[in-house]
PDB file of N, CA and C in Angstrom:
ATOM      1  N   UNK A   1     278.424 148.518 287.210  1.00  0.00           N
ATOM      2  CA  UNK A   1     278.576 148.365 285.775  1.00  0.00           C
ATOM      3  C   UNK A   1     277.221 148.044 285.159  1.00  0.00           C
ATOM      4  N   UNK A   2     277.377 148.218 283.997  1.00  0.00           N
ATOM      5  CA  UNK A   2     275.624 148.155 283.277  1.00  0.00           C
ATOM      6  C   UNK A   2     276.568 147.579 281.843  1.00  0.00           C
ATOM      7  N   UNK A   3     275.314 146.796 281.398  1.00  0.00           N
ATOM      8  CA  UNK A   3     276.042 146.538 279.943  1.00  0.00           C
ATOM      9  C   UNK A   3     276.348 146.971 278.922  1.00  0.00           C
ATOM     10  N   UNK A   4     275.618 148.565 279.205  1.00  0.00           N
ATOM     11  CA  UNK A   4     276.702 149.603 278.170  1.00  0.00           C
ATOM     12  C   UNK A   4     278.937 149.846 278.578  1.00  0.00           C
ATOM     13  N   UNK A   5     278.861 149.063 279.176  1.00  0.00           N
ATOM     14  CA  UNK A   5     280.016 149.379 280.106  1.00  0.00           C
ATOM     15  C   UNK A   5     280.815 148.175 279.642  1.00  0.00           C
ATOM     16  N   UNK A   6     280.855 148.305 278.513  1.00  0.00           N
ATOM     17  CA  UNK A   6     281.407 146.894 277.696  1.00  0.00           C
ATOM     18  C   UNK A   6     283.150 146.251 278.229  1.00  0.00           C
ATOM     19  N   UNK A   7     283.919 147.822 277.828  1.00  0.00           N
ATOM     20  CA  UNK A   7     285.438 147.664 278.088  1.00  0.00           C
ATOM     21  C   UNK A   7     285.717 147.375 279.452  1.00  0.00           C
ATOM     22  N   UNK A   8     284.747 147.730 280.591  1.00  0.00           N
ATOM     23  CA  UNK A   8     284.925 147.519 281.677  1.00  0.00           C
ATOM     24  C   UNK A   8     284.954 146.087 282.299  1.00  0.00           C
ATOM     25  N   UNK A   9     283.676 145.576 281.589  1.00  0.00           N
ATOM     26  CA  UNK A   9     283.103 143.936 282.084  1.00  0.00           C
ATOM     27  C   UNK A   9     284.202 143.318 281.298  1.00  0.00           C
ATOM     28  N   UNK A  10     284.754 144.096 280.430  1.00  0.00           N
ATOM     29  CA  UNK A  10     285.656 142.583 279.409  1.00  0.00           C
ATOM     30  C   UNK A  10     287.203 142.823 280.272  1.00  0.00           C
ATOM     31  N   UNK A  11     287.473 143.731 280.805  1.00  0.00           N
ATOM     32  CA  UNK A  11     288.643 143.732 281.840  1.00  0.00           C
ATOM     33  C   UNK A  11     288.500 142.752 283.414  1.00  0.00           C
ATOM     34  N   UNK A  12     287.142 143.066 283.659  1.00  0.00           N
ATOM     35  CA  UNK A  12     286.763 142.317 284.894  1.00  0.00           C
ATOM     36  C   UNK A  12     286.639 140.765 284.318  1.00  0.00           C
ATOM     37  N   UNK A  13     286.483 140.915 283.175  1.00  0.00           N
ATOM     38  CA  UNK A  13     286.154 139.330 283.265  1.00  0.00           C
ATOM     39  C   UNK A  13     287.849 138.451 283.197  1.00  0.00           C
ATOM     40  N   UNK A  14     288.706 139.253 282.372  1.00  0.00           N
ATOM     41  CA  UNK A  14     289.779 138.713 281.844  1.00  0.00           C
ATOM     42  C   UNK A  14     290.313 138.432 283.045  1.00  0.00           C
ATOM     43  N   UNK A  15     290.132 138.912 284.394  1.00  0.00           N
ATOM     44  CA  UNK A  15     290.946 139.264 285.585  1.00  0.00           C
ATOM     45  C   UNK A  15     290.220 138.145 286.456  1.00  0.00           C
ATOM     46  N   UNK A  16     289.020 137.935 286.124  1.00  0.00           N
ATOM     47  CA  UNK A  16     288.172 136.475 286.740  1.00  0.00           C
ATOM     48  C   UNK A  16     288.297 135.788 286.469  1.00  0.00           C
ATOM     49  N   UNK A  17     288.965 135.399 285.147  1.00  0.00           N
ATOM     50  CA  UNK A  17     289.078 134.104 284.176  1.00  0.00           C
ATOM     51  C   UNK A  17     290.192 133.990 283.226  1.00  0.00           C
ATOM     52  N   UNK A  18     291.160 134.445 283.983  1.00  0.00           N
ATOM     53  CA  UNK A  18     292.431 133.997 282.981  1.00  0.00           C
ATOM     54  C   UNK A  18     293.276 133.123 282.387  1.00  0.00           C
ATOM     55  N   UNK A  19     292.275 131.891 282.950  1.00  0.00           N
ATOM     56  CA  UNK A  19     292.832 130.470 282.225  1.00  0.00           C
ATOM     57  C   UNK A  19     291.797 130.326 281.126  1.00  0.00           C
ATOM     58  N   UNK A  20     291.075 131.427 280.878  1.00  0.00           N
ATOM     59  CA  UNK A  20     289.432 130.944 279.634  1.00  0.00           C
ATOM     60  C   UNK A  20     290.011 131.522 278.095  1.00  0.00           C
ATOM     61  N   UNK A  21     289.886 131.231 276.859  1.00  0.00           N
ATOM     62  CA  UNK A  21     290.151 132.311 275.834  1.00  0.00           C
ATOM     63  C   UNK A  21     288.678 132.593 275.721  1.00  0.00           C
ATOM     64  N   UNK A  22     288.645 133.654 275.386  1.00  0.00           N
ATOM     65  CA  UNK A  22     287.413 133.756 275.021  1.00  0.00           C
ATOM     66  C   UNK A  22     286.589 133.790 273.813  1.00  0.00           C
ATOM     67  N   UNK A  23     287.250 133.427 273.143  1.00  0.00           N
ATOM     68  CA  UNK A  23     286.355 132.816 271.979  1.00  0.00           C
ATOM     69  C   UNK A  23     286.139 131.171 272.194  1.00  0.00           C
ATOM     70  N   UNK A  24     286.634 130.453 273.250  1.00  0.00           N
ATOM     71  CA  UNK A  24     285.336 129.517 273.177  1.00  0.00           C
ATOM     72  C   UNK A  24     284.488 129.563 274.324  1.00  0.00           C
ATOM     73  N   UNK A  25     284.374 130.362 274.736  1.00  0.00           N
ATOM     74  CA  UNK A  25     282.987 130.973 275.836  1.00  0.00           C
ATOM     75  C   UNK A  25     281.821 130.830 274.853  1.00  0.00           C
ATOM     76  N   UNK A  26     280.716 130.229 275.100  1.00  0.00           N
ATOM     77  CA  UNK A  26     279.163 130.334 274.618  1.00  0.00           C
ATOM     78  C   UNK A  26     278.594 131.433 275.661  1.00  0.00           C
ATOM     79  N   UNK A  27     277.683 132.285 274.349  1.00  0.00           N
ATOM     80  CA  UNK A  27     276.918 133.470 274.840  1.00  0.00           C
ATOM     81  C   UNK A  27     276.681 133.154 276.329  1.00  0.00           C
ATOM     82  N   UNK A  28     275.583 131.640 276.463  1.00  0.00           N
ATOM     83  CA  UNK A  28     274.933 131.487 277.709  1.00  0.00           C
ATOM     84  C   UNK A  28     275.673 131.797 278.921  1.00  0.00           C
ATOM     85  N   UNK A  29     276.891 131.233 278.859  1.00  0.00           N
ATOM     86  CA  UNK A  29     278.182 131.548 279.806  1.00  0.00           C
ATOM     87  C   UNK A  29     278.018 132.782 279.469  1.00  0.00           C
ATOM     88  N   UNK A  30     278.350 133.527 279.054  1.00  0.00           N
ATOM     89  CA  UNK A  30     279.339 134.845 279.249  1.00  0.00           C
ATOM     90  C   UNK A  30     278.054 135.330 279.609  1.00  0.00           C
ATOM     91  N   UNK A  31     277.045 134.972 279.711  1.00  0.00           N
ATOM     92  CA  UNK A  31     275.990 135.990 280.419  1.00  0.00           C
ATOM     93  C   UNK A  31     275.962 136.178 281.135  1.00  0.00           C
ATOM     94  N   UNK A  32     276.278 134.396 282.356  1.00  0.00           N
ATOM     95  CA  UNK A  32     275.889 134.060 283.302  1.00  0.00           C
ATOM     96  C   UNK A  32     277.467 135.016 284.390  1.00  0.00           C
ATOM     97  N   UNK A  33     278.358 134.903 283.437  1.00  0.00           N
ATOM     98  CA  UNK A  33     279.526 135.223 284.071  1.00  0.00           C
ATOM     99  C   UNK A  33     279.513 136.782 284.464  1.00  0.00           C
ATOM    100  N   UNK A  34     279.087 137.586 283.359  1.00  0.00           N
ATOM    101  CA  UNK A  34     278.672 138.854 283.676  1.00  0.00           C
ATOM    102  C   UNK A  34     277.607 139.552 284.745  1.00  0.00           C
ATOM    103  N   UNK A  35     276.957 138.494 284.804  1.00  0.00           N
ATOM    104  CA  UNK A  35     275.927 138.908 285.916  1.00  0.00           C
ATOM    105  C   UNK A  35     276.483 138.589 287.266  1.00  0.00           C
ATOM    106  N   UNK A  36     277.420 137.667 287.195  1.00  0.00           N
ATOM    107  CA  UNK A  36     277.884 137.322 288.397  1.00  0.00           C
ATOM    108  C   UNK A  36     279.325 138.407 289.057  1.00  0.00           C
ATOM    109  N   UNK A  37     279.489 139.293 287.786  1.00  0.00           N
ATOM    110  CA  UNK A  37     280.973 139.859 288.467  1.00  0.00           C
ATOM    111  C   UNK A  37     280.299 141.026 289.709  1.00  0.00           C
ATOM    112  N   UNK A  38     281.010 141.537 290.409  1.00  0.00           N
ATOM    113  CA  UNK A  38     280.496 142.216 291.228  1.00  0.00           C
ATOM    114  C   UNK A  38     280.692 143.837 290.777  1.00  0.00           C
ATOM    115  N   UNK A  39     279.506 144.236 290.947  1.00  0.00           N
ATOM    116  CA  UNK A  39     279.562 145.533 290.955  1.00  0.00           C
ATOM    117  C   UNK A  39     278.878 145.643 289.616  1.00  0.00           C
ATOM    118  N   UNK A  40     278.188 144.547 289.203  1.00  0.00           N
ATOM    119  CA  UNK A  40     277.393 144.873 287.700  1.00  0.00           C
ATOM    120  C   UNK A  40     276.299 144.783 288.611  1.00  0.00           C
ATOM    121  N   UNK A  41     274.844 145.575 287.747  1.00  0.00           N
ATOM    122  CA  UNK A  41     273.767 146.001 288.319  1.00  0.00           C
ATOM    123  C   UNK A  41     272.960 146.424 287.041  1.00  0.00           C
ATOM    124  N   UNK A  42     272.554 145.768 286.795  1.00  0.00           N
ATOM    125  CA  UNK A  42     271.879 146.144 285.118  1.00  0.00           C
ATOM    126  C   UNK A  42     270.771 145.340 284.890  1.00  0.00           C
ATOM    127  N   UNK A  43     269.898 145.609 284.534  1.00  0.00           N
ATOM    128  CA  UNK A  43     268.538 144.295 284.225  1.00  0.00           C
ATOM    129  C   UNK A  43     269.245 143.399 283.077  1.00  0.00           C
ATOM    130  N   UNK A  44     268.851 142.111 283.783  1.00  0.00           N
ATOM    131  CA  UNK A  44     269.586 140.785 282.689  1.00  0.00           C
ATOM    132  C   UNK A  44     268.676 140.826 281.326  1.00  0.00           C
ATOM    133  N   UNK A  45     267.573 141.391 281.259  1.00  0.00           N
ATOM    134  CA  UNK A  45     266.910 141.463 280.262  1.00  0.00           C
ATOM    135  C   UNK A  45     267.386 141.712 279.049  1.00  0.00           C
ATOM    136  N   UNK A  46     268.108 143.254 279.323  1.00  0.00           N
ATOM    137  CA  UNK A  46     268.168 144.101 278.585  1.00  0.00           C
ATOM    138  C   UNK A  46     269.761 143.519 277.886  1.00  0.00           C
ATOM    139  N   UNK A  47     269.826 142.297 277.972  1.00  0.00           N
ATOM    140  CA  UNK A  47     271.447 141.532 277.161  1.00  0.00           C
ATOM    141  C   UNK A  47     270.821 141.379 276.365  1.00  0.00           C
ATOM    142  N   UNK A  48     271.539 141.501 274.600  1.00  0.00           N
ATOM    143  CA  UNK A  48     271.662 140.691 273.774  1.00  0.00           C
ATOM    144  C   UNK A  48     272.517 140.424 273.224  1.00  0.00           C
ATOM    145  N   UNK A  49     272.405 139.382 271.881  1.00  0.00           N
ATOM    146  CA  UNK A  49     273.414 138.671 271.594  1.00  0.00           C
ATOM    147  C   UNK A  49     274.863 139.886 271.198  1.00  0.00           C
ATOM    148  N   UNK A  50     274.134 141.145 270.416  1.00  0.00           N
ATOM    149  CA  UNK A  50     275.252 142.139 269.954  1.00  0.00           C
ATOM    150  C   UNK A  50     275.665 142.575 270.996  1.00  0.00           C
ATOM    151  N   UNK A  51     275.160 142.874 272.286  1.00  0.00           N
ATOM    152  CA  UNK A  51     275.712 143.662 273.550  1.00  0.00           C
ATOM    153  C   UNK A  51     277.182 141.927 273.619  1.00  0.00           C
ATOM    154  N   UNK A  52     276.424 141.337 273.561  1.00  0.00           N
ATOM    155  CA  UNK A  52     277.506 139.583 273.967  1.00  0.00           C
ATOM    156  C   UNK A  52     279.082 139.970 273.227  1.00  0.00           C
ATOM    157  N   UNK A  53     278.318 140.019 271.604  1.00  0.00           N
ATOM    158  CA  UNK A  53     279.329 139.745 271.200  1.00  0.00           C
ATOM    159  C   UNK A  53     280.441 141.238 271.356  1.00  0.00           C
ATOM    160  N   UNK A  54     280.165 142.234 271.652  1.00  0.00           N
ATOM    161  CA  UNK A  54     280.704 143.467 271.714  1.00  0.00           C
ATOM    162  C   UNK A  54     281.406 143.346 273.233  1.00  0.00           C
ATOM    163  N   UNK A  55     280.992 142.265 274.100  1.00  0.00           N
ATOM    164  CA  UNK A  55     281.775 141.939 275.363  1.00  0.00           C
ATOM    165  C   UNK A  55     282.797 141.125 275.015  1.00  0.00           C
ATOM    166  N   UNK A  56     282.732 140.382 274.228  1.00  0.00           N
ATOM    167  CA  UNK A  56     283.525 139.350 273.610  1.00  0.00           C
ATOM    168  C   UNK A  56     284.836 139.796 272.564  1.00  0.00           C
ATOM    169  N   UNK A  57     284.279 140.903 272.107  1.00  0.00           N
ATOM    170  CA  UNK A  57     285.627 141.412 270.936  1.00  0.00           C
ATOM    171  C   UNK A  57     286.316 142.311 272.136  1.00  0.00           C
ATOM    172  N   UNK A  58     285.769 142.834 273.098  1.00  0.00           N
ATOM    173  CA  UNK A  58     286.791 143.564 273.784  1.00  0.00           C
ATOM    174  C   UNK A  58     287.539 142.921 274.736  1.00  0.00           C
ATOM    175  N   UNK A  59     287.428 141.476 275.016  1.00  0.00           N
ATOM    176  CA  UNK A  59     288.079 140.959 276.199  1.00  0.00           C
ATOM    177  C   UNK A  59     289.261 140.650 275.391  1.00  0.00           C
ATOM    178  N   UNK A  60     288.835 139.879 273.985  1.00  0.00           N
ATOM    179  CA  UNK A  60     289.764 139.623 272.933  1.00  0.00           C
ATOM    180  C   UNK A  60     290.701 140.125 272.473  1.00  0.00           C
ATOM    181  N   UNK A  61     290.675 141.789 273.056  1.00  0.00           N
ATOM    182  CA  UNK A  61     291.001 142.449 272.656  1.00  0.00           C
ATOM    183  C   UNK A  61     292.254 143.126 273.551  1.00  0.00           C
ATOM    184  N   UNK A  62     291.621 142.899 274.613  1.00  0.00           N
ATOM    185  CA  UNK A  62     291.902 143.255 275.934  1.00  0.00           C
ATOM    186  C   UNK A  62     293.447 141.948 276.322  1.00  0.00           C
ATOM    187  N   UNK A  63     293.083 140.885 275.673  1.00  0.00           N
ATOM    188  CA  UNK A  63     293.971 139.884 275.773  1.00  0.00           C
ATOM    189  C   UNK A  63     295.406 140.387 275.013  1.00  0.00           C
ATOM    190  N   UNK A  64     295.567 141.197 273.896  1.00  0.00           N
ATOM    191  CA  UNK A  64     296.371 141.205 272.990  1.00  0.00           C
ATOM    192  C   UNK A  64     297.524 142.158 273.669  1.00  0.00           C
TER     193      UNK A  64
END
């Protein structure tokens, strides 16, 4: 996964963390969490806050 791969990481994450909502996740977390799922491979650099929050509306989303 790479962080264009938004809908993907916000499924993997919901499936790693289903006791979390995710709107009170802070960016720093959800960075740290994304880098940690397996099978992501992407330079941590290249995160920002809009790539964050575009991980964040789809997990949200993903919840419904």
């Amino acid at each position: 996964m790479r962080w264009t791969d938004v809908l993907d990481i916000a499924i993997e994450l919901s499936e790693a963390h289903p006791e979390v909502d995710p709107l009170s996740i802070n960016f720093v977390d959800l960075r740290n969490w994304v880098l940690a799922l397996e099978g992501f491979d992407d330079d941590p650099d290249r995160c920002g806050e809009k790539v964050l929050e575009a991980i964040q509306a789809a997990w949200i989303e993903e919840l419904d």
